[in-house]
PDB file of N, CA and C in Angstrom:
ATOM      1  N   UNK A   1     -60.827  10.282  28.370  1.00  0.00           N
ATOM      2  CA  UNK A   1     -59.791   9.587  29.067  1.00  0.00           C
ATOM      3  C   UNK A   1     -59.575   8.213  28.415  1.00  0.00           C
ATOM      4  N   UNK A   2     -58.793   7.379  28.448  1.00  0.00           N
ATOM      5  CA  UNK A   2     -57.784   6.060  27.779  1.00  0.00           C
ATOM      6  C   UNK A   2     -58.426   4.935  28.574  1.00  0.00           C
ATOM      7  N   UNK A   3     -58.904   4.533  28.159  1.00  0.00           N
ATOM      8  CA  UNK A   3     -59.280   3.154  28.933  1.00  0.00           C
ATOM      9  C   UNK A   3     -57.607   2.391  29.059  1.00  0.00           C
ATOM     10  N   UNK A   4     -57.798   1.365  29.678  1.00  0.00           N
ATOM     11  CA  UNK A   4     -56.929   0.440  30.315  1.00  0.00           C
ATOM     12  C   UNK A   4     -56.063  -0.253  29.073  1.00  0.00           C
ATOM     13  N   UNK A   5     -57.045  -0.808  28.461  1.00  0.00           N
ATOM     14  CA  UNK A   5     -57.010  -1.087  27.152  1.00  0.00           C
ATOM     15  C   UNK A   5     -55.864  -0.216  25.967  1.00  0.00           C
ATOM     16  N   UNK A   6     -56.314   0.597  26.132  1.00  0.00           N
ATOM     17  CA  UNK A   6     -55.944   1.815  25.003  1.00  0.00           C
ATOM     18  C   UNK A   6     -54.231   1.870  25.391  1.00  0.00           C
ATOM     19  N   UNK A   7     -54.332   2.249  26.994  1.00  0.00           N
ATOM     20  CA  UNK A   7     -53.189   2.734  27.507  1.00  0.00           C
ATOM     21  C   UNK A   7     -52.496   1.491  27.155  1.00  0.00           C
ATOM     22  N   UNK A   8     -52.574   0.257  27.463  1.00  0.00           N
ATOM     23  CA  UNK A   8     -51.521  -1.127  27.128  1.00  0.00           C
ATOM     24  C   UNK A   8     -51.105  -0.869  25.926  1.00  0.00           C
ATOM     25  N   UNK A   9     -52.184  -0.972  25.277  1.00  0.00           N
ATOM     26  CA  UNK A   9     -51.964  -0.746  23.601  1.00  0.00           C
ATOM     27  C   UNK A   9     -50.780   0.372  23.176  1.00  0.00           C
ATOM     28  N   UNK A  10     -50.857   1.270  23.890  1.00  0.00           N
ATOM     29  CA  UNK A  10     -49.891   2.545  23.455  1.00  0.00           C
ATOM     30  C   UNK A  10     -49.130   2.282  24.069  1.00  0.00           C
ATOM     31  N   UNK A  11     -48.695   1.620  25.264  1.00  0.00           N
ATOM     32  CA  UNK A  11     -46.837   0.725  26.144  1.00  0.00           C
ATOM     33  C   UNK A  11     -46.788  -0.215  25.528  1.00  0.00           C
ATOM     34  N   UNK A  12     -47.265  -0.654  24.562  1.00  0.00           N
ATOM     35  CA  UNK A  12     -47.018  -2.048  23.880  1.00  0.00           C
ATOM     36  C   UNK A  12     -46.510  -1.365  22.545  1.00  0.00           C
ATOM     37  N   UNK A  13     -46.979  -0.765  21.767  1.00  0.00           N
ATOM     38  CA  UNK A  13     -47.037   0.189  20.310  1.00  0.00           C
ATOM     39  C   UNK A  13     -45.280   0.872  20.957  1.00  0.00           C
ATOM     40  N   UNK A  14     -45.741   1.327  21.786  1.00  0.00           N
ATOM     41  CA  UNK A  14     -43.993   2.224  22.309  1.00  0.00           C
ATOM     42  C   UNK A  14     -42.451   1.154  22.602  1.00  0.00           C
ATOM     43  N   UNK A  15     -42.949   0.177  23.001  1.00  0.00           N
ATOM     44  CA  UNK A  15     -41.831  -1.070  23.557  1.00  0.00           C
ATOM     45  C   UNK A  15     -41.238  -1.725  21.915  1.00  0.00           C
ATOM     46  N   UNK A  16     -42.606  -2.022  21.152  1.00  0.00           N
ATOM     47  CA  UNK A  16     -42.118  -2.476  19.675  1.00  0.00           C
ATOM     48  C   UNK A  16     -40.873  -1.357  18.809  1.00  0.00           C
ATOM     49  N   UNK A  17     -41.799   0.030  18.979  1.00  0.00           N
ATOM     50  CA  UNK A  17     -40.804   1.212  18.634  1.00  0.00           C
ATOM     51  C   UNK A  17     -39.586   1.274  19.096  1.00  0.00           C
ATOM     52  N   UNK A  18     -39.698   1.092  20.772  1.00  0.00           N
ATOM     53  CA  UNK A  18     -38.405   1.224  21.106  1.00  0.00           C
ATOM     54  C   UNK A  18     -37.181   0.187  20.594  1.00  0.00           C
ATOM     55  N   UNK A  19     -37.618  -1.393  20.690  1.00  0.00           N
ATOM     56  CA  UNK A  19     -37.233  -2.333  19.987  1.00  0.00           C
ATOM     57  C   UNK A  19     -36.879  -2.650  18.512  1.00  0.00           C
ATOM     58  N   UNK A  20     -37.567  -1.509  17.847  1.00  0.00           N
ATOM     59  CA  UNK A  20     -36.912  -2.101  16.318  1.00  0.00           C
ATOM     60  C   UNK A  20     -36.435  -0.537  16.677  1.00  0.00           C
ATOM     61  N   UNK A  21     -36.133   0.453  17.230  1.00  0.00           N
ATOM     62  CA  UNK A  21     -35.194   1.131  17.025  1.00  0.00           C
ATOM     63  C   UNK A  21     -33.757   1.364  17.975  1.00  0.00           C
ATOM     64  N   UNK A  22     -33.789  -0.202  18.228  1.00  0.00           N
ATOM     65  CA  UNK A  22     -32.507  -1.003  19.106  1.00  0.00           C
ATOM     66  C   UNK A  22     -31.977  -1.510  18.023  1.00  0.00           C
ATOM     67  N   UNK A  23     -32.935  -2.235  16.900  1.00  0.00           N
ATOM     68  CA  UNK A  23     -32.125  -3.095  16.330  1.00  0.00           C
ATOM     69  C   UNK A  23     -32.039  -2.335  15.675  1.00  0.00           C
ATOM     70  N   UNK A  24     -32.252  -1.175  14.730  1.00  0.00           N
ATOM     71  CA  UNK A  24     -31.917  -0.039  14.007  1.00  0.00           C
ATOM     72  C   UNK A  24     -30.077   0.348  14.144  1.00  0.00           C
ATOM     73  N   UNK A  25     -30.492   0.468  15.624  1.00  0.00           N
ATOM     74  CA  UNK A  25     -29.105   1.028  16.093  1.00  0.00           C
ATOM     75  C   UNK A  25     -27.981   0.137  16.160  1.00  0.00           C
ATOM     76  N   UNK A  26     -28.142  -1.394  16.304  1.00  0.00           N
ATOM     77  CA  UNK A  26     -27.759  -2.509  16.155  1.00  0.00           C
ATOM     78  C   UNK A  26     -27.151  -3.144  15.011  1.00  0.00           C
ATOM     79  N   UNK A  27     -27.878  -2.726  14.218  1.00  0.00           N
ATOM     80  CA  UNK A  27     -27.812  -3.145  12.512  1.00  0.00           C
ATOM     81  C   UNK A  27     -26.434  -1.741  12.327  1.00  0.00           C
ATOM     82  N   UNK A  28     -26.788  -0.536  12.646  1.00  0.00           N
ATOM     83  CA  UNK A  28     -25.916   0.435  11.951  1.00  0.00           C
ATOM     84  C   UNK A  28     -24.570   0.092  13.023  1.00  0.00           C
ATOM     85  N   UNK A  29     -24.553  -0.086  14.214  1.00  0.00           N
ATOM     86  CA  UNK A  29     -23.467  -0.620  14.767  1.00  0.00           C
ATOM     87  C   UNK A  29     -22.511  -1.715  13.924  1.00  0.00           C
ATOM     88  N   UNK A  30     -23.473  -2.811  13.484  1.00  0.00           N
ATOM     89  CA  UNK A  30     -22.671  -3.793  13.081  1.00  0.00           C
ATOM     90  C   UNK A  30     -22.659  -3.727  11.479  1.00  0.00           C
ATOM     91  N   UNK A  31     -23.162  -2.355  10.992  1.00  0.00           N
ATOM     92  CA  UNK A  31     -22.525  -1.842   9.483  1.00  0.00           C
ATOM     93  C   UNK A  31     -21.305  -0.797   9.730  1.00  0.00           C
ATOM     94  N   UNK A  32     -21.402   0.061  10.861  1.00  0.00           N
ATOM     95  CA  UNK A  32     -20.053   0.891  11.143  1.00  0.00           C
ATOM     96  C   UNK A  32     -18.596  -0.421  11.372  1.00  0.00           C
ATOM     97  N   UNK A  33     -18.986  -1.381  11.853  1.00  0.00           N
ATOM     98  CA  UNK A  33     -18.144  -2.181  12.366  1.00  0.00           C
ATOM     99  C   UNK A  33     -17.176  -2.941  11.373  1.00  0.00           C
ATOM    100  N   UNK A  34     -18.442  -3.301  10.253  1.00  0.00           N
ATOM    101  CA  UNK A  34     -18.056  -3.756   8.779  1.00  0.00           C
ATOM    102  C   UNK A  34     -17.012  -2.725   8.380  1.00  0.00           C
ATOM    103  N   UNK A  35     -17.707  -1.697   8.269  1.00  0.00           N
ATOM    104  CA  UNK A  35     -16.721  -0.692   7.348  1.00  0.00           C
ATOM    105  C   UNK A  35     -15.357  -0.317   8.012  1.00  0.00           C
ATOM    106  N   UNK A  36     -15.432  -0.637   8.866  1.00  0.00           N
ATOM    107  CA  UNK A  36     -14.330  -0.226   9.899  1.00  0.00           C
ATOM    108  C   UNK A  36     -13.188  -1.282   9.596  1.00  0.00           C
ATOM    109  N   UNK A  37     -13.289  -2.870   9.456  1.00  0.00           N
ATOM    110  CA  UNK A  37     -12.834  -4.011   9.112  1.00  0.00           C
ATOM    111  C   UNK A  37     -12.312  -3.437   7.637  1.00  0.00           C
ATOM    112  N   UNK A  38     -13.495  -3.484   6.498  1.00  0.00           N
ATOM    113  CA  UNK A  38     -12.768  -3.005   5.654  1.00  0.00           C
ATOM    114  C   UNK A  38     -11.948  -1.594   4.991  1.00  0.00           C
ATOM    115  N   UNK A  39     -12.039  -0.619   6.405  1.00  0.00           N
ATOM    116  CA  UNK A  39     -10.836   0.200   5.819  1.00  0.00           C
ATOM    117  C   UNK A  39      -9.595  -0.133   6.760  1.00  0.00           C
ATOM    118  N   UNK A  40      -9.670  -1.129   7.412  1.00  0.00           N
ATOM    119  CA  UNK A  40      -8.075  -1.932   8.022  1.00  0.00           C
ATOM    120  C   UNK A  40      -8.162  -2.603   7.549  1.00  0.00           C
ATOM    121  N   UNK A  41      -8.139  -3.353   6.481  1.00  0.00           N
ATOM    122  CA  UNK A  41      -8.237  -3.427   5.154  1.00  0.00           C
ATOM    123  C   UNK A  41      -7.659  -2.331   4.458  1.00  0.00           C
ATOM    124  N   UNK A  42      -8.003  -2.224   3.856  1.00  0.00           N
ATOM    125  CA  UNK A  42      -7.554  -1.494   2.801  1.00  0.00           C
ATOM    126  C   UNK A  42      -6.157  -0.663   3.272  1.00  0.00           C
ATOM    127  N   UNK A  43      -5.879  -0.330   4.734  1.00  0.00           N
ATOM    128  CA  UNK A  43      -5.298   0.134   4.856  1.00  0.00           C
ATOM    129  C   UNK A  43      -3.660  -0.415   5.110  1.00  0.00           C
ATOM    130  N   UNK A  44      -4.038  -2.058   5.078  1.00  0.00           N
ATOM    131  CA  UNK A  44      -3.168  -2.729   5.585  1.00  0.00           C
ATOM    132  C   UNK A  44      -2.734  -3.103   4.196  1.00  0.00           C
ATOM    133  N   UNK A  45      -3.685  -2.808   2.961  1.00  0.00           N
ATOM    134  CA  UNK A  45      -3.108  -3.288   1.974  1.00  0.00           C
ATOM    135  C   UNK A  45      -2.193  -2.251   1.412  1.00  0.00           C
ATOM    136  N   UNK A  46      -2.471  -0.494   1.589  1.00  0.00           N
ATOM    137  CA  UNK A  46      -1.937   0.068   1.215  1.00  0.00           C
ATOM    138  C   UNK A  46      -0.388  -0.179   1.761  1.00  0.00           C
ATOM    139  N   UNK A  47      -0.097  -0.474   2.984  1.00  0.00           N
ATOM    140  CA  UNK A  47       0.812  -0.058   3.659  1.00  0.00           C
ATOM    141  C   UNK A  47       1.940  -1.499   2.969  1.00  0.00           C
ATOM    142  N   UNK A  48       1.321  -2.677   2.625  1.00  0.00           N
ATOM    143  CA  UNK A  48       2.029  -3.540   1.952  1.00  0.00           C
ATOM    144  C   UNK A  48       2.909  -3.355   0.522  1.00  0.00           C
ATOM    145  N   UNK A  49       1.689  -2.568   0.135  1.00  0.00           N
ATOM    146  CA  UNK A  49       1.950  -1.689  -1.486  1.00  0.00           C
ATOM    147  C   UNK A  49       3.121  -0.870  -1.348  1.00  0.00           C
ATOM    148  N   UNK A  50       2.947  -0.221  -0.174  1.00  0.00           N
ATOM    149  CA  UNK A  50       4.479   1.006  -0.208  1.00  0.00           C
ATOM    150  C   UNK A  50       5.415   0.352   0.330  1.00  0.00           C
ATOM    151  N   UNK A  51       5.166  -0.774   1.139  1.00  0.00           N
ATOM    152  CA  UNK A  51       6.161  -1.797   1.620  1.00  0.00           C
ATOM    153  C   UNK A  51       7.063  -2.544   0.042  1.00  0.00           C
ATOM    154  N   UNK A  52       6.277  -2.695  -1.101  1.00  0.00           N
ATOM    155  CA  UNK A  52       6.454  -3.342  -1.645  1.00  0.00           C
ATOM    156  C   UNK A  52       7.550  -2.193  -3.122  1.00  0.00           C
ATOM    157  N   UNK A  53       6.911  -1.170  -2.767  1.00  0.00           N
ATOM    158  CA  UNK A  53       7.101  -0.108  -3.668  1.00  0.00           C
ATOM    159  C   UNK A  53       8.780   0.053  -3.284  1.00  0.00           C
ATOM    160  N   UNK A  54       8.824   0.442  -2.005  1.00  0.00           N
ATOM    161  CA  UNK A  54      10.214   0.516  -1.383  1.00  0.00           C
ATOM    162  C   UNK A  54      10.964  -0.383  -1.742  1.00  0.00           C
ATOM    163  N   UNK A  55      10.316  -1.640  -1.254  1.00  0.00           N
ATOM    164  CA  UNK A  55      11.896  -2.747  -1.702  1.00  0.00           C
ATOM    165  C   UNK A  55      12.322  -2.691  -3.626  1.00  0.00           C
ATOM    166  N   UNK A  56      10.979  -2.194  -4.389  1.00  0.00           N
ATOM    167  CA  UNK A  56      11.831  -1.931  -5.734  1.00  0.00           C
ATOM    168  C   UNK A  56      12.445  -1.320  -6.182  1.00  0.00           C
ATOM    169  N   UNK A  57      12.322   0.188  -5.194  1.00  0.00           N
ATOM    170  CA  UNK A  57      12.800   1.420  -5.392  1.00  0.00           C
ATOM    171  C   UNK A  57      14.375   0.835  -4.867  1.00  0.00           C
ATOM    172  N   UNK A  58      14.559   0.480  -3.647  1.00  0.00           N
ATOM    173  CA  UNK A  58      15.815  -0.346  -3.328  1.00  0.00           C
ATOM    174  C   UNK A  58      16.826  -1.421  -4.554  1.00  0.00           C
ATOM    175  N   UNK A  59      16.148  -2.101  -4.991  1.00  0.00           N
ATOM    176  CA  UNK A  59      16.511  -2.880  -5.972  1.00  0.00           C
ATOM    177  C   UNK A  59      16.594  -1.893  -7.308  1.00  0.00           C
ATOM    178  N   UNK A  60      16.154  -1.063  -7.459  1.00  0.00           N
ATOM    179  CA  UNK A  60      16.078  -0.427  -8.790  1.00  0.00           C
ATOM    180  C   UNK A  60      17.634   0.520  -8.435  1.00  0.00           C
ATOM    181  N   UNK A  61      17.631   1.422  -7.304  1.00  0.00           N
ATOM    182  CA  UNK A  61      18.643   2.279  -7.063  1.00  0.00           C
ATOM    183  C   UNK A  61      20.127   1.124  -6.932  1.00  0.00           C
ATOM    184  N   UNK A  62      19.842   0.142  -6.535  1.00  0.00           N
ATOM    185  CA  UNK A  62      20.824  -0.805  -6.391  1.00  0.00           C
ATOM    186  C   UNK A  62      21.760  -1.241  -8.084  1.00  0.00           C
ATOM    187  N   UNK A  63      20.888  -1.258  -8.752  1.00  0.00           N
ATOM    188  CA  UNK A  63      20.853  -1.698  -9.873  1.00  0.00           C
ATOM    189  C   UNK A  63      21.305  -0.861 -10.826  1.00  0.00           C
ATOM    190  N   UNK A  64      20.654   0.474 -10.738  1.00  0.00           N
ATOM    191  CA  UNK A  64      21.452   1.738 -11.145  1.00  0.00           C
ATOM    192  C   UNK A  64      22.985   1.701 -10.728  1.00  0.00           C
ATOM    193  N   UNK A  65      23.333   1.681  -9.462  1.00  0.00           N
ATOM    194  CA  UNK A  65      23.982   2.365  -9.103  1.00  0.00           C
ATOM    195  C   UNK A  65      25.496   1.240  -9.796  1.00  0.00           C
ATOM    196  N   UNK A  66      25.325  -0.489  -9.960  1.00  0.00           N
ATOM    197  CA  UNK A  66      25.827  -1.562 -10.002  1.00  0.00           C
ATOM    198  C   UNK A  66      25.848  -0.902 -12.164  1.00  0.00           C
ATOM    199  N   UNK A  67      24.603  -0.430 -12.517  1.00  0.00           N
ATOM    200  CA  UNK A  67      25.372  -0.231 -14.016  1.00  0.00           C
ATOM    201  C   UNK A  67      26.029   1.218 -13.931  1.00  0.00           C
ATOM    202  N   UNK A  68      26.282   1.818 -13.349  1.00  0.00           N
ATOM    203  CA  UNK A  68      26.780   3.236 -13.023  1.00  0.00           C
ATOM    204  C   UNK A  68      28.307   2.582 -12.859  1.00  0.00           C
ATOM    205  N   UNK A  69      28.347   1.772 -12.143  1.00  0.00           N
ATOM    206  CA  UNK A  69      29.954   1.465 -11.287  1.00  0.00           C
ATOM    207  C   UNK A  69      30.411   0.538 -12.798  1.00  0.00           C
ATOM    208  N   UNK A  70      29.373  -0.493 -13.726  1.00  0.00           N
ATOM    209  CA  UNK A  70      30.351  -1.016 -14.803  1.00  0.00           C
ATOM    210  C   UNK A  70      30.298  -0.784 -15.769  1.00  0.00           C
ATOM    211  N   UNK A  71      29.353   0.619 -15.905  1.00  0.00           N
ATOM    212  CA  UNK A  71      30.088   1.657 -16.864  1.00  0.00           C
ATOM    213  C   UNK A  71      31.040   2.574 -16.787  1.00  0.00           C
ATOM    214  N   UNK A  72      31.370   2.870 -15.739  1.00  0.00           N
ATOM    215  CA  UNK A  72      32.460   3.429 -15.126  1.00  0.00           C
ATOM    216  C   UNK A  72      33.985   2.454 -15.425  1.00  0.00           C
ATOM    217  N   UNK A  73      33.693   1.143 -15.235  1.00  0.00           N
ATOM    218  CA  UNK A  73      34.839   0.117 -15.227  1.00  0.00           C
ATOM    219  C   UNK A  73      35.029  -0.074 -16.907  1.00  0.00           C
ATOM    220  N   UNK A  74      33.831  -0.352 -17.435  1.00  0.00           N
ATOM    221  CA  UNK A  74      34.095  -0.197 -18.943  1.00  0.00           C
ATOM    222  C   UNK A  74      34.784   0.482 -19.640  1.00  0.00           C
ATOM    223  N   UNK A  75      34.193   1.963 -19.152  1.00  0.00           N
ATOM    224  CA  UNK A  75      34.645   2.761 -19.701  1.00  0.00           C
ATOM    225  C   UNK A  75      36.359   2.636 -19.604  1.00  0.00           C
ATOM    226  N   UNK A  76      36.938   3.067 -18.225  1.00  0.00           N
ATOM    227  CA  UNK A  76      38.099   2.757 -17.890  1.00  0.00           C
ATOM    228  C   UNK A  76      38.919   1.527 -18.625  1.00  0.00           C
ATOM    229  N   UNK A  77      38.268   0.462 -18.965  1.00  0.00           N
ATOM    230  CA  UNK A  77      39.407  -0.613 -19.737  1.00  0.00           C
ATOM    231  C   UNK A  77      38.837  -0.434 -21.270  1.00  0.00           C
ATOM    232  N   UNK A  78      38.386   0.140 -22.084  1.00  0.00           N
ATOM    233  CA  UNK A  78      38.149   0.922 -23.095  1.00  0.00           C
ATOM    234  C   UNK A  78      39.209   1.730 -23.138  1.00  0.00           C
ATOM    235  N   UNK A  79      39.279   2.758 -22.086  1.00  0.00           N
ATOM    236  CA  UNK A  79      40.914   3.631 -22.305  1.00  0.00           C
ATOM    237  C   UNK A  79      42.200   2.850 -21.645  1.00  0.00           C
ATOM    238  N   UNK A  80      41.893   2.191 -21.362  1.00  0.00           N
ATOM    239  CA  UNK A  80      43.350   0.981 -21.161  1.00  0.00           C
ATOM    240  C   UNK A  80      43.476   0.888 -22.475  1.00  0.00           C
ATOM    241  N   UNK A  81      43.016  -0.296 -23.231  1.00  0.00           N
ATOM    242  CA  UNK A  81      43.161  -0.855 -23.938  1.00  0.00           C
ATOM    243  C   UNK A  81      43.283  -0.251 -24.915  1.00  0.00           C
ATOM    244  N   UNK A  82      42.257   1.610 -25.495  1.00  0.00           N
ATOM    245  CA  UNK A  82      42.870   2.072 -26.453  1.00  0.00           C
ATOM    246  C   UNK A  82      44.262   3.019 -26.204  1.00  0.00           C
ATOM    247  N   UNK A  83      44.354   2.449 -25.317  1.00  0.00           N
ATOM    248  CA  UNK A  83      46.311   3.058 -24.332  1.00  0.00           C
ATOM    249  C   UNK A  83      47.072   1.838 -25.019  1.00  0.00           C
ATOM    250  N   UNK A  84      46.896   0.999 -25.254  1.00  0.00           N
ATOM    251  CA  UNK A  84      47.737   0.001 -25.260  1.00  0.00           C
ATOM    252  C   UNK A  84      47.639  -0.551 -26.479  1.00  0.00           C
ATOM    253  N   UNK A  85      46.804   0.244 -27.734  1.00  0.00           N
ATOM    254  CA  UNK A  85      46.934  -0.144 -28.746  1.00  0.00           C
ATOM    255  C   UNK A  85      47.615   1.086 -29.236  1.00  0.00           C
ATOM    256  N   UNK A  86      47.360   2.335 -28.877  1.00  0.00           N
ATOM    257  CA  UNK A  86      48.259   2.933 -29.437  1.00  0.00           C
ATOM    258  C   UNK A  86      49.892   3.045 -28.579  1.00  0.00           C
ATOM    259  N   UNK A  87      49.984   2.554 -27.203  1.00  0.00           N
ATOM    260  CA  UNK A  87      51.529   2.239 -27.567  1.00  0.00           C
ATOM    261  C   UNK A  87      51.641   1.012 -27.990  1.00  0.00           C
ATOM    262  N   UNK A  88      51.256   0.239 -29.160  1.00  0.00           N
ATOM    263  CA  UNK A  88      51.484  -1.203 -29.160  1.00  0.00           C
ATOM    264  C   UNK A  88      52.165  -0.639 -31.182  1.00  0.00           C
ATOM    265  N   UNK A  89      51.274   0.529 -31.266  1.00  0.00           N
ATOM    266  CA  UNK A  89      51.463   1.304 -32.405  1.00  0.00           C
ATOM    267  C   UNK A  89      52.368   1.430 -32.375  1.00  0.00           C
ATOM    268  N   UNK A  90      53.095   2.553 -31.521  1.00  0.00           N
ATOM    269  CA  UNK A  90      54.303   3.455 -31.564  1.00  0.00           C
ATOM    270  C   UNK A  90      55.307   1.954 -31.397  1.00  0.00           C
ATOM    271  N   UNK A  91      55.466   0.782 -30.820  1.00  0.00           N
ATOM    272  CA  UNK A  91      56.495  -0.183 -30.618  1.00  0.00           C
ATOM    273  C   UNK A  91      56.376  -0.473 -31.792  1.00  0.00           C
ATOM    274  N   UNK A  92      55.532  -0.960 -32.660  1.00  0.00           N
ATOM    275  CA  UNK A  92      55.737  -1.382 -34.213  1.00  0.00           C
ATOM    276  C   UNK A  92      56.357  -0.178 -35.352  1.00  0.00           C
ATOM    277  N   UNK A  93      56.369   0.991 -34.758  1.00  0.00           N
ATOM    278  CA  UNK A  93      56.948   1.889 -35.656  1.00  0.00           C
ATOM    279  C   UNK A  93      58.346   2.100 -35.281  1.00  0.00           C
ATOM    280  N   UNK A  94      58.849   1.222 -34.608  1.00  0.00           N
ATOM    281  CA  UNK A  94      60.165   1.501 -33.917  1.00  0.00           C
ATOM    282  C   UNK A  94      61.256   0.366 -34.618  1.00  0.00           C
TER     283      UNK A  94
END
């Protein structure tokens, strides 16, 4: 049988156990917590990135679309103008 002694010893041995496996649980709490911070993080950065991706894709289609319209206009006073050199032709042959 356990003397008095023995038995303290083993509620004392059990209270330490129980205690560093508080702070065990403590420590991994406040490492889940970390990681948690940095993937809102990361996630807030992604979402800036496609934020950021969009407004170029905007500016890029914008930009297209602005040399689309003055090559279009080019083009058009290109055939003006070679309209108007060849009737500028036919008036000098007259």
């Amino acid at each position: 049988m356990a003397t008095n002694s023995e038995l303290s010893a083993k509620i004392a041995q059990e209270g330490v156990e129980r205690e560093l496996a508080q702070q065990d649980a403590a420590k991994a709490r406040q490492h889940l917590a970390e990681e948690k911070v940095e993937a809102l993080r990361a996630a807030t950065e992604i979402v800036e990135l496609k934020q950021m991706v969009e407004e170029r894709d905007e500016k890029l289609s914008s930009s297209t679309t602005e040399m689309v319209d003055l090559r279009a206009a080019k083009d058009e006073a290109e055939a003006e103008l070679d309209q108007n050199y060849e009737d500028s032709k036919e008036l000098l042959k007259q």
